[in-house]
C-alpha atoms as a PDB file:
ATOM      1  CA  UNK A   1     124.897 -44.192  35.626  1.00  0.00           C
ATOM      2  CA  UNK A   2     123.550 -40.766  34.072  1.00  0.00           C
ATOM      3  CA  UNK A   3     124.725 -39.509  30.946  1.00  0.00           C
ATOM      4  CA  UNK A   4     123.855 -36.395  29.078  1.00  0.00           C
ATOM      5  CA  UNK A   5     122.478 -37.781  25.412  1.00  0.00           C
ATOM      6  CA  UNK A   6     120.121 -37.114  23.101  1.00  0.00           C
ATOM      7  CA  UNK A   7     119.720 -41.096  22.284  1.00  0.00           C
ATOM      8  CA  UNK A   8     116.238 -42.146  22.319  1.00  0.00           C
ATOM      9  CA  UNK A   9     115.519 -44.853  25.045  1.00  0.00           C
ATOM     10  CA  UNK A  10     115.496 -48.835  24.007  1.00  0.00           C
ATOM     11  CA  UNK A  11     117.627 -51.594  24.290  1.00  0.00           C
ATOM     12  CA  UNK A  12     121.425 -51.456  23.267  1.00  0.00           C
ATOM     13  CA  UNK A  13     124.487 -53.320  23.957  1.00  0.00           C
ATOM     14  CA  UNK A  14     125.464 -53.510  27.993  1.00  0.00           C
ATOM     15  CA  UNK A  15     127.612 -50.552  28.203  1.00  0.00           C
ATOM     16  CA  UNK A  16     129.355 -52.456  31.512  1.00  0.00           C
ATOM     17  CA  UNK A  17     130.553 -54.992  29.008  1.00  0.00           C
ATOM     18  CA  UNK A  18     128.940 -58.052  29.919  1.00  0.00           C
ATOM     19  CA  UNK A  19     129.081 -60.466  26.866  1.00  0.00           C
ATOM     20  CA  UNK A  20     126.085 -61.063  24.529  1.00  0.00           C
ATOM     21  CA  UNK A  21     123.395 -58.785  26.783  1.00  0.00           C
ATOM     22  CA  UNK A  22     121.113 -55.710  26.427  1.00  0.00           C
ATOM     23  CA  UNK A  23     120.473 -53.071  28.606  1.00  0.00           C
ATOM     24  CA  UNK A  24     117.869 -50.604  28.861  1.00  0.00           C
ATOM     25  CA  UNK A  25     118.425 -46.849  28.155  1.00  0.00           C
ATOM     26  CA  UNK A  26     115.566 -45.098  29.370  1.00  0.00           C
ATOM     27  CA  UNK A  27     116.156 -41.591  27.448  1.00  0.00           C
ATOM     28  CA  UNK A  28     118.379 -40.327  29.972  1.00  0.00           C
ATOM     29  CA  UNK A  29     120.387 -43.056  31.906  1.00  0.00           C
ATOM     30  CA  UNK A  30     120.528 -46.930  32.069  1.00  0.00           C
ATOM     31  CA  UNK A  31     118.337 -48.823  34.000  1.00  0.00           C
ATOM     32  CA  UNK A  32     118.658 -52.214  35.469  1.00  0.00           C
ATOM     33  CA  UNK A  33     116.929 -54.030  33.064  1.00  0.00           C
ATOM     34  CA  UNK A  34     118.899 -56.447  31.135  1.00  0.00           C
ATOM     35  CA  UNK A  35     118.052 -59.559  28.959  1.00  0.00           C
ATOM     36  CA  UNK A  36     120.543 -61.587  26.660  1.00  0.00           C
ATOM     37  CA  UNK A  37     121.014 -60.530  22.981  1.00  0.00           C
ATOM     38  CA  UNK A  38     119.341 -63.973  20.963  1.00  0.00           C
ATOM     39  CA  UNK A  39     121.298 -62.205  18.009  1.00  0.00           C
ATOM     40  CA  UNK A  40     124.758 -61.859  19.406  1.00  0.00           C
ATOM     41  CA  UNK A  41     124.730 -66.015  20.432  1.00  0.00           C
ATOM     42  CA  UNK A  42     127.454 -67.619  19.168  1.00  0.00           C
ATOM     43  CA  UNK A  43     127.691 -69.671  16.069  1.00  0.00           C
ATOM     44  CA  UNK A  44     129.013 -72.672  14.679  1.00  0.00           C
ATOM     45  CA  UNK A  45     132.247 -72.036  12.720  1.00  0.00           C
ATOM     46  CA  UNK A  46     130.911 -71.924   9.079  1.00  0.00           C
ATOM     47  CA  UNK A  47     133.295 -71.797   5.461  1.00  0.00           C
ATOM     48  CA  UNK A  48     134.295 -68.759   4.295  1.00  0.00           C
ATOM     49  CA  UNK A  49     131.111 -66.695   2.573  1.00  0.00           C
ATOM     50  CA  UNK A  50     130.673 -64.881  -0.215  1.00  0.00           C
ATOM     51  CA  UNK A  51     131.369 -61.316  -0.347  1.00  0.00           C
ATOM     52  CA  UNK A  52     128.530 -59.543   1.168  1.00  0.00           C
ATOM     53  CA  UNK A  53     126.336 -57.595  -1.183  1.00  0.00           C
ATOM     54  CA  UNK A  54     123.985 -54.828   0.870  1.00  0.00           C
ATOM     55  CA  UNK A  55     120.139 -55.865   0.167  1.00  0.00           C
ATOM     56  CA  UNK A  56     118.558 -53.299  -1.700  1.00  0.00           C
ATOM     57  CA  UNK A  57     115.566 -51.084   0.191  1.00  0.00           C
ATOM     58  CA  UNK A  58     112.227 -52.741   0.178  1.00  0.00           C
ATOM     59  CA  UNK A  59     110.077 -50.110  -2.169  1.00  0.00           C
ATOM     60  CA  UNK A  60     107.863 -47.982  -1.112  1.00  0.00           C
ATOM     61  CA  UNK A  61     104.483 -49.324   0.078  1.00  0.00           C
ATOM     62  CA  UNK A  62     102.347 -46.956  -2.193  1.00  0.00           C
ATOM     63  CA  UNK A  63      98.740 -47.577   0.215  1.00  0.00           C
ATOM     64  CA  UNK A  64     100.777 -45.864   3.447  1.00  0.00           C
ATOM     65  CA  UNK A  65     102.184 -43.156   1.112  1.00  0.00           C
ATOM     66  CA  UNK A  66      98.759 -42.185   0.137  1.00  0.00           C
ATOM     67  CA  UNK A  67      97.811 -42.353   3.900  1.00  0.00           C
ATOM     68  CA  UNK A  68     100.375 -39.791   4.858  1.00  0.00           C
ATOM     69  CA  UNK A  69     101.090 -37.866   2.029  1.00  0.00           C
ATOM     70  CA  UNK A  70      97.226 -37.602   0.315  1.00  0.00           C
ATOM     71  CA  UNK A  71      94.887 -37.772   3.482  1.00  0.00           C
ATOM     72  CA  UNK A  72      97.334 -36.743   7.015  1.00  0.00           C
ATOM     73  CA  UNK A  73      98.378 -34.143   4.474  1.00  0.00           C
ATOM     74  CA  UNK A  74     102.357 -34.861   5.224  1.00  0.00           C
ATOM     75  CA  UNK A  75     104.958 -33.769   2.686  1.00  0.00           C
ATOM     76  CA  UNK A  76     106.731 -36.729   1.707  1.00  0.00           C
ATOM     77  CA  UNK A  77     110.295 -36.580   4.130  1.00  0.00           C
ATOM     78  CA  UNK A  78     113.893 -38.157   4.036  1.00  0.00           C
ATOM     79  CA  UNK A  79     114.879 -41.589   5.990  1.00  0.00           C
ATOM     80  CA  UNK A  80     114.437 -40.992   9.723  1.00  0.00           C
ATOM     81  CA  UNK A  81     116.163 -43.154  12.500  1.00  0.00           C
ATOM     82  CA  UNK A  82     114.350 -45.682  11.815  1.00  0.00           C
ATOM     83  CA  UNK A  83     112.722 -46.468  15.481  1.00  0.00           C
ATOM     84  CA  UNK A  84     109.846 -45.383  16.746  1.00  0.00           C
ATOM     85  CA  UNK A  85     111.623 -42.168  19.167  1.00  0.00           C
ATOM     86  CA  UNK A  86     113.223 -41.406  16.344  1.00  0.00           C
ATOM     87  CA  UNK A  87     111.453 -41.200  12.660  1.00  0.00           C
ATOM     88  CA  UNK A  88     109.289 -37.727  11.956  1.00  0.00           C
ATOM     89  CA  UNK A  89     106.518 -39.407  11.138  1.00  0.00           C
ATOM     90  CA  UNK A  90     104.755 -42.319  12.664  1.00  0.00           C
ATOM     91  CA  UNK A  91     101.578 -44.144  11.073  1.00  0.00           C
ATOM     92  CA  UNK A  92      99.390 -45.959  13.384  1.00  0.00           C
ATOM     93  CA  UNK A  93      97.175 -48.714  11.491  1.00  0.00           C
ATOM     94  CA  UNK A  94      94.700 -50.767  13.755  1.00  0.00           C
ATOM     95  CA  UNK A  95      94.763 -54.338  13.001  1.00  0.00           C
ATOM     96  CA  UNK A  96      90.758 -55.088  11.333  1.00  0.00           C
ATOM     97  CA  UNK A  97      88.565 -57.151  12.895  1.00  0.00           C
ATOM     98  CA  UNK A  98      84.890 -58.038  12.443  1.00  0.00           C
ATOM     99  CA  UNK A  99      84.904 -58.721  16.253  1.00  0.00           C
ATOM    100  CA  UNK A 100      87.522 -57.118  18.384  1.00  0.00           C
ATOM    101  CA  UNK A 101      88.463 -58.239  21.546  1.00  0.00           C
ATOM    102  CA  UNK A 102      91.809 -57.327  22.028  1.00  0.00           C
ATOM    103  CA  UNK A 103      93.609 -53.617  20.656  1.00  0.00           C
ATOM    104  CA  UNK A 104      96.025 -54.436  18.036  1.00  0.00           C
ATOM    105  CA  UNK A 105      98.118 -51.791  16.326  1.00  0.00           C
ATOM    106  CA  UNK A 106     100.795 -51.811  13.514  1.00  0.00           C
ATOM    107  CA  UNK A 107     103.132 -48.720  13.333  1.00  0.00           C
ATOM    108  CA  UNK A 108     105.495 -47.708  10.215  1.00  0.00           C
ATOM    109  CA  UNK A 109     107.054 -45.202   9.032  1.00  0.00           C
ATOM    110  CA  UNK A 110     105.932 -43.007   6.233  1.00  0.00           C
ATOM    111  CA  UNK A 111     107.662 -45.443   3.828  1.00  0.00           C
ATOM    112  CA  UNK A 112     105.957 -48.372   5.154  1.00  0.00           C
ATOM    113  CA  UNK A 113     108.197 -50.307   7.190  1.00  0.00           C
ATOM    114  CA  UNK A 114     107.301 -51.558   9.883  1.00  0.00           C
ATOM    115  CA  UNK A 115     108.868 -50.055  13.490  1.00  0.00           C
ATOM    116  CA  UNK A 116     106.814 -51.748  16.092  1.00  0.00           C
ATOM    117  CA  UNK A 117     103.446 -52.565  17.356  1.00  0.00           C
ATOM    118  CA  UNK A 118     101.108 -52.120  19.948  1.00  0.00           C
ATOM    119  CA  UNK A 119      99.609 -54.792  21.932  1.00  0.00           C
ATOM    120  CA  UNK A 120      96.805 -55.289  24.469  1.00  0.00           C
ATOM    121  CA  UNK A 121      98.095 -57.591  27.638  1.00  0.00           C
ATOM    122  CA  UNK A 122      96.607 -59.034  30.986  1.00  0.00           C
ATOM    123  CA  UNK A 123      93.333 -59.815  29.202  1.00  0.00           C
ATOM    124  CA  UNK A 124      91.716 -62.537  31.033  1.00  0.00           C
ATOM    125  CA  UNK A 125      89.055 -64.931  29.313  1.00  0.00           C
ATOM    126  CA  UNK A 126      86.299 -63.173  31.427  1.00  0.00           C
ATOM    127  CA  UNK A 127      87.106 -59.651  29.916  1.00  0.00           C
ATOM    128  CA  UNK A 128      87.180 -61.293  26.497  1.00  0.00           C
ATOM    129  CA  UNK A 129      83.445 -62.898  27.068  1.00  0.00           C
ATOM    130  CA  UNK A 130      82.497 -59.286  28.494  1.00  0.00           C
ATOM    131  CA  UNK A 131      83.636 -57.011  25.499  1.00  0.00           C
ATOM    132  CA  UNK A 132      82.367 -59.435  23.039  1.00  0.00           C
ATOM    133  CA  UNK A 133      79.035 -58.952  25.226  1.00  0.00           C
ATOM    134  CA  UNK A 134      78.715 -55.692  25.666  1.00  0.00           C
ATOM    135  CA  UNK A 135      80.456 -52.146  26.066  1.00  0.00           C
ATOM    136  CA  UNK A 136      81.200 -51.935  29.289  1.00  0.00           C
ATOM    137  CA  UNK A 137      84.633 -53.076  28.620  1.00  0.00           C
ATOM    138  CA  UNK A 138      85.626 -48.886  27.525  1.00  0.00           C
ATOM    139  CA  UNK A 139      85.116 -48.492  31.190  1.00  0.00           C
ATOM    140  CA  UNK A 140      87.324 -51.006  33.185  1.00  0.00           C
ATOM    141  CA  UNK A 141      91.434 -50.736  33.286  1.00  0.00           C
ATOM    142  CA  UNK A 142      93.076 -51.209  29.932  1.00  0.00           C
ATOM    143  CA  UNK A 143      96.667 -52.245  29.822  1.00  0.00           C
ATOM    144  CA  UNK A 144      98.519 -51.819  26.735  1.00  0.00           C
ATOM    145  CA  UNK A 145     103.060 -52.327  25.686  1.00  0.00           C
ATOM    146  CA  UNK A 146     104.813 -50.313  23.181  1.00  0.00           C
ATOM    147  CA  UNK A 147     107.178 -52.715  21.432  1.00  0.00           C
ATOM    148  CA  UNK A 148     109.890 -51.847  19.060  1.00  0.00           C
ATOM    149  CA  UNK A 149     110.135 -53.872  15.656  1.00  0.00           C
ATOM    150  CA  UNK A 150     111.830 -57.097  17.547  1.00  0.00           C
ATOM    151  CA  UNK A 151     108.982 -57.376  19.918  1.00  0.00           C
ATOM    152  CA  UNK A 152     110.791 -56.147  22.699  1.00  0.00           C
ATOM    153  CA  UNK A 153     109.073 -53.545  24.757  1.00  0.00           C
ATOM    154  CA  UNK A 154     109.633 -50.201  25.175  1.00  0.00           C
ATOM    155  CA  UNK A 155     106.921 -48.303  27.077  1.00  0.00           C
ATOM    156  CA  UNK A 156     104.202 -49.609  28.900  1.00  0.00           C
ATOM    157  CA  UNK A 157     100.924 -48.256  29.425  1.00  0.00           C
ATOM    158  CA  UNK A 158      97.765 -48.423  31.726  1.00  0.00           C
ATOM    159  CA  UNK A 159      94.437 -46.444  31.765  1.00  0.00           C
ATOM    160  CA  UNK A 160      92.691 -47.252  35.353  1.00  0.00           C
ATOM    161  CA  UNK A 161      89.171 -47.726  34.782  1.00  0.00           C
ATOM    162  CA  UNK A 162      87.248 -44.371  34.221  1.00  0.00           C
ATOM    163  CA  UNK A 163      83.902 -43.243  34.082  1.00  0.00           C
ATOM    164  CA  UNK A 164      83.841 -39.704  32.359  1.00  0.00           C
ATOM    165  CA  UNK A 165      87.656 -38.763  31.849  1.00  0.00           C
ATOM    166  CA  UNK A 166      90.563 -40.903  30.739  1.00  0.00           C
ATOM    167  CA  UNK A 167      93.950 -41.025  32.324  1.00  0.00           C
ATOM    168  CA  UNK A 168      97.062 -43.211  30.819  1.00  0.00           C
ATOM    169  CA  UNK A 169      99.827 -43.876  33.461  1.00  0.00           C
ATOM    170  CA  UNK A 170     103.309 -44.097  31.101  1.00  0.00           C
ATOM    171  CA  UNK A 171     106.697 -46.296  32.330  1.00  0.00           C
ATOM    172  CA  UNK A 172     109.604 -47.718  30.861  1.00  0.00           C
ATOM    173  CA  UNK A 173     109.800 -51.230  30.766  1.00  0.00           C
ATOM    174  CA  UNK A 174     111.496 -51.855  34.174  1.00  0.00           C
ATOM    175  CA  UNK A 175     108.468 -49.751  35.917  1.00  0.00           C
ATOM    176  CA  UNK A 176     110.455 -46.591  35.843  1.00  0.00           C
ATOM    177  CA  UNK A 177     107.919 -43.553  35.617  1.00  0.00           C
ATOM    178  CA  UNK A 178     107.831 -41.540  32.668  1.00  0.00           C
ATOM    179  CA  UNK A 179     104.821 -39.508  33.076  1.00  0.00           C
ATOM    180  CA  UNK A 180     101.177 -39.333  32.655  1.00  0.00           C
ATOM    181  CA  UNK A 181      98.213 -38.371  29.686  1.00  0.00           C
ATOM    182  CA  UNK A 182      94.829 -36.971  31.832  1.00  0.00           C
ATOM    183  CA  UNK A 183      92.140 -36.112  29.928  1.00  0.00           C
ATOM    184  CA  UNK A 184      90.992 -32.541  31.363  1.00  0.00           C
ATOM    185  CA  UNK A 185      87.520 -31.838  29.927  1.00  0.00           C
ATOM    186  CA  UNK A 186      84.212 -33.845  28.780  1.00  0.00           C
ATOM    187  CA  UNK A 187      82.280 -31.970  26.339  1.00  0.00           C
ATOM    188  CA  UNK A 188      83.780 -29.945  23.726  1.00  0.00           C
ATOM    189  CA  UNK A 189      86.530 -29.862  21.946  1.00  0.00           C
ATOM    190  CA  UNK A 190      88.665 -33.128  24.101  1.00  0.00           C
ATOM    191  CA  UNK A 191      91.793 -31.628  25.776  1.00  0.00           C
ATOM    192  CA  UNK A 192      94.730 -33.918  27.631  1.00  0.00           C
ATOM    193  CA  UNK A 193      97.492 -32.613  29.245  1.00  0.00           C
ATOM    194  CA  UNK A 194     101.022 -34.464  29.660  1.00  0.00           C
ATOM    195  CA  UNK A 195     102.511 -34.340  33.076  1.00  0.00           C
ATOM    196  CA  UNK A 196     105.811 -35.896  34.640  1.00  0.00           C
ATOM    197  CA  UNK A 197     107.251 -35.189  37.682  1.00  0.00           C
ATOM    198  CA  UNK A 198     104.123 -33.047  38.509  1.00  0.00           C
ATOM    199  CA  UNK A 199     104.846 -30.581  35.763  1.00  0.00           C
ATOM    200  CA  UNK A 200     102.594 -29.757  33.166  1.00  0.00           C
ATOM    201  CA  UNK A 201     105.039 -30.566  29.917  1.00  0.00           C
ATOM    202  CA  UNK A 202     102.366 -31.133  27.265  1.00  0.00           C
ATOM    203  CA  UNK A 203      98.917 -31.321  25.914  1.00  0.00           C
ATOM    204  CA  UNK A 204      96.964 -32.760  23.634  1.00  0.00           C
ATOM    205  CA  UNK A 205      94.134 -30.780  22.278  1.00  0.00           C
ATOM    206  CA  UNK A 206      91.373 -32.222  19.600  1.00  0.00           C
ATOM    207  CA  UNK A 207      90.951 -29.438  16.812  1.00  0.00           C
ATOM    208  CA  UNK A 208      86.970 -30.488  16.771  1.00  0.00           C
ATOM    209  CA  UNK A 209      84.409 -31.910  19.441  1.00  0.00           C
ATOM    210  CA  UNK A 210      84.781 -35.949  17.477  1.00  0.00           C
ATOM    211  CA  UNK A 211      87.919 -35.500  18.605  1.00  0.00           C
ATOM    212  CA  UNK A 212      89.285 -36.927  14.983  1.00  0.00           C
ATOM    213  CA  UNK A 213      92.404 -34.852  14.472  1.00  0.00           C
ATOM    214  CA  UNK A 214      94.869 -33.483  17.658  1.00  0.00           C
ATOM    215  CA  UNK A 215      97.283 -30.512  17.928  1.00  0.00           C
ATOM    216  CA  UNK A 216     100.258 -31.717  20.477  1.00  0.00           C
ATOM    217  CA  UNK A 217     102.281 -28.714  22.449  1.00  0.00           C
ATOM    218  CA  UNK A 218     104.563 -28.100  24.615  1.00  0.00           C
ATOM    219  CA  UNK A 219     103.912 -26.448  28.335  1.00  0.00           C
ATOM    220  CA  UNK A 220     104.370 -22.955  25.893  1.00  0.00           C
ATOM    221  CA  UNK A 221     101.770 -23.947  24.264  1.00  0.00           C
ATOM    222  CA  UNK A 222     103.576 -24.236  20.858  1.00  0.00           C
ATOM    223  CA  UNK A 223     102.637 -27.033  18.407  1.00  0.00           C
ATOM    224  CA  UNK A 224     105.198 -29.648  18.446  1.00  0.00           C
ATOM    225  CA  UNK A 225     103.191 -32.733  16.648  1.00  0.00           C
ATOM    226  CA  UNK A 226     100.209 -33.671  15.487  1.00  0.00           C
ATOM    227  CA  UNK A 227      97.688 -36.472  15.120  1.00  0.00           C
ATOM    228  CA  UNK A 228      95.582 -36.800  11.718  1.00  0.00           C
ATOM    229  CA  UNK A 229      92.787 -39.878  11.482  1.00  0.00           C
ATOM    230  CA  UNK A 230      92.779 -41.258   8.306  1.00  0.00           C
ATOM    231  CA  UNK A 231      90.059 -42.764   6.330  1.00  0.00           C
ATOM    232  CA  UNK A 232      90.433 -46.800   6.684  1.00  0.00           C
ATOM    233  CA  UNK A 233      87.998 -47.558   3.856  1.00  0.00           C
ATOM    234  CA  UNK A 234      84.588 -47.970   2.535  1.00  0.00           C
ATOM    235  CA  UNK A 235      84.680 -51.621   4.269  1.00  0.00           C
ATOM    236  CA  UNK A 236      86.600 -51.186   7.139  1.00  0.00           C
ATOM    237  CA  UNK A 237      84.451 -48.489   7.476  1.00  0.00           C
ATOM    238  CA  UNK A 238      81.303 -50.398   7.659  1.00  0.00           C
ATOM    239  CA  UNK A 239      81.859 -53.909   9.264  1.00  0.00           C
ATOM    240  CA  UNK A 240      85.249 -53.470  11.265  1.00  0.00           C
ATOM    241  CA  UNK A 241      86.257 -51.105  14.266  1.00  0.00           C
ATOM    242  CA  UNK A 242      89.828 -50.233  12.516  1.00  0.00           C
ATOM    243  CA  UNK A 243      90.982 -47.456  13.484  1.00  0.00           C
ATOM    244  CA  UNK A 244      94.005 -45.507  11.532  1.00  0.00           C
ATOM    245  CA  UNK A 245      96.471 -42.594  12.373  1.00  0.00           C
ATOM    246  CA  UNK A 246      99.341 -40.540  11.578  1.00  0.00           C
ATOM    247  CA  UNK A 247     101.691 -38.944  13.670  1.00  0.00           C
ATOM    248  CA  UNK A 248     103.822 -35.860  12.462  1.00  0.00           C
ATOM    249  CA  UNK A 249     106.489 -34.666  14.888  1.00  0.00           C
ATOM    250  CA  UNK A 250     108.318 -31.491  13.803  1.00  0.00           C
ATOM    251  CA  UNK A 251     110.973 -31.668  15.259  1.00  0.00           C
ATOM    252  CA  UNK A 252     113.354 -33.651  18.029  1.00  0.00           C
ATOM    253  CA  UNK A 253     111.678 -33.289  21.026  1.00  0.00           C
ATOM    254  CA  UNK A 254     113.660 -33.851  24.401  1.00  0.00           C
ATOM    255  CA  UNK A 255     112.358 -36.716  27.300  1.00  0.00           C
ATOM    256  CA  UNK A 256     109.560 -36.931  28.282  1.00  0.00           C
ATOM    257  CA  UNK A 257     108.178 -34.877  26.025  1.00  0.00           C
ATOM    258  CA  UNK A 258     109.395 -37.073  23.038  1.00  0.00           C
ATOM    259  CA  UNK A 259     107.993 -40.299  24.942  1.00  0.00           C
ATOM    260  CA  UNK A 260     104.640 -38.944  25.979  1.00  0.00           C
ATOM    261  CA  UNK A 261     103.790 -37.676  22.605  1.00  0.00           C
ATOM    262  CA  UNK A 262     104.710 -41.340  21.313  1.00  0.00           C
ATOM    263  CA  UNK A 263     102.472 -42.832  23.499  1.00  0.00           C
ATOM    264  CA  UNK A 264     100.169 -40.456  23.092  1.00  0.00           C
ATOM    265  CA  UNK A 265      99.780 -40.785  19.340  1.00  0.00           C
ATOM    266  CA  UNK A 266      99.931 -44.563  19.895  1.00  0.00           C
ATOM    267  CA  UNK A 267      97.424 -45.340  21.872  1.00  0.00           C
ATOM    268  CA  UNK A 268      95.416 -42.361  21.149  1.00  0.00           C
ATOM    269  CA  UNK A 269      91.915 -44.625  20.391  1.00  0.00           C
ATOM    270  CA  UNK A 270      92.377 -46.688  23.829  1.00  0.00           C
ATOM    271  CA  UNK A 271      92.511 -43.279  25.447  1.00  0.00           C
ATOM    272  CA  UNK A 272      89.391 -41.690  24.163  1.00  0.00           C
ATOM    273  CA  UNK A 273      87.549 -45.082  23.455  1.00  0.00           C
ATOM    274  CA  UNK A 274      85.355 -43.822  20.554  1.00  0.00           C
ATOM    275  CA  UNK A 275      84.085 -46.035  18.270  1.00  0.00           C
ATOM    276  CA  UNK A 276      85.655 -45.966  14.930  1.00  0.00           C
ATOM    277  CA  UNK A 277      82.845 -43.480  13.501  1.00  0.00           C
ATOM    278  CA  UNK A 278      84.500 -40.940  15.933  1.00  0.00           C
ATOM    279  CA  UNK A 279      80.546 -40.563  17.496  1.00  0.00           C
ATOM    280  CA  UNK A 280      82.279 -40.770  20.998  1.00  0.00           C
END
């Protein structure tokens, strides 16, 4: 079933109507894939509660203000929709590690809270041994999910194993194609370009040749997000390989646009595979 609508793809109640089950909207109709809604399980009759009082807002967390608003440079903004398709801004924290074997990502909004994460999958023990042991792990197949904030997957992503250039293969959760991220130049300033369907509908474009900072377009070339690396700290800095990153999107963009630029901004590091000093 197709429907025209501008709601962003996840999981939501099975429009068919069968009882206490999810369904995947992809963006632009649903898909087959279905799993059963743990929250919707029935419960044991309990005594009438108290009236319900609405929990205040968590505050502010003040260290991912000063991320976006002090060094991305983002004005501070109103509540978004509070998902990752649909808040204007996105920030992208890598998980620390002294030794990393596996890419871990937090993302919030600019308030904070957190919308989902970004996870590393099909790792064998080998491949751990072989990144602890040496680099060589930038070069083989990486295979990364997109999860909302209840763990549940929303895009998944693989980069083949490369040797100059990078390319990121984008799909829904049930294997539906969205589109793909190639990387179209190695020295320089680091350009991608965002196809689907065989259409050029995109590009990335670093603004200098670390490739720190990225302007995203449209296939008019007009700016429609952008990527801004933020300073992790004097100590992650130094002994870690975090890596952290704001996304800005200016406005609603349509599918896949909207979904390519997530997953762009996402998994931006595991696309490039620079080291956290940006010295490629």
């Amino acid at each position: 079933m197709t429907t025209q609508s501008n709601t962003p793809a996840g999981w939501y109640p099975d429009p068919h109507g069968a009882a206490r089950t999810l369904r995947y909207w992809d963006g632009a109709r649903w898909t087959d894939h279905t799993h059963a809604d743990q929250q919707a399980q029935a419960a044991p009759a309990q005594p009438p509660a108290a009236p319900h009082v609405p929990a205040q807002p968590a505050a502010p967390d003040p260290r991912v203000q000063r991320q976006v608003q002090q060094q991305a440079g983002v004005a501070a903004g109103g509540p978004g929709g509070g998902s990752l398709f649909s808040e204007p801004v996105l920030v992208v924290n890598q998980k620390a590690k002294l030794i990393e074997l596996t890419n871990e990502y937090t993302v919030m909004d600019q308030h904070g809270n957190q919308l989902g994460s970004v996870v590393q999958v099909g790792q064998s023990a080998l491949r751990k041994v072989v990144r602890f042991l040496a680099s060589i792990d930038q070069y083989l197949t990486h295979k990364l999910e997109i999860r909302d904030a209840h763990g549940r997957p929303v895009l998944r992503l693989t980069r083949p194993a490369k040797f100059l250039k990078s390319r990121v293969i984008v799909e829904r959760p049930d294997g539906q194609p969205v589109g793909e991220i190639v990387q179209q130049n190695v020295f320089g300033k680091i350009n991608f370009a965002m196809t689907a369907n065989g259409q050029q509908v995109g590009a990335i474009k670093a603004e200098n040749w670390r490739a720190w900072n990225f302007a995203i377009v449209d296939h008019a070339d007009n700016e429609v997000a952008r990527i801004t690396k933020t300073w992790e700290g004097l100590a992650k800095t130094l002994f870690t390989t975090a890596d952290n990153y704001v996304l800005q999107i200016h406005y609603q963009l349509p599918e896949p646009l909207l979904s390519l630029v997530v997953a762009t901004a996402l998994t931006v590091d595991t696309a490039l595979k620079q080291d956290s000093r940006g010295l490629g």
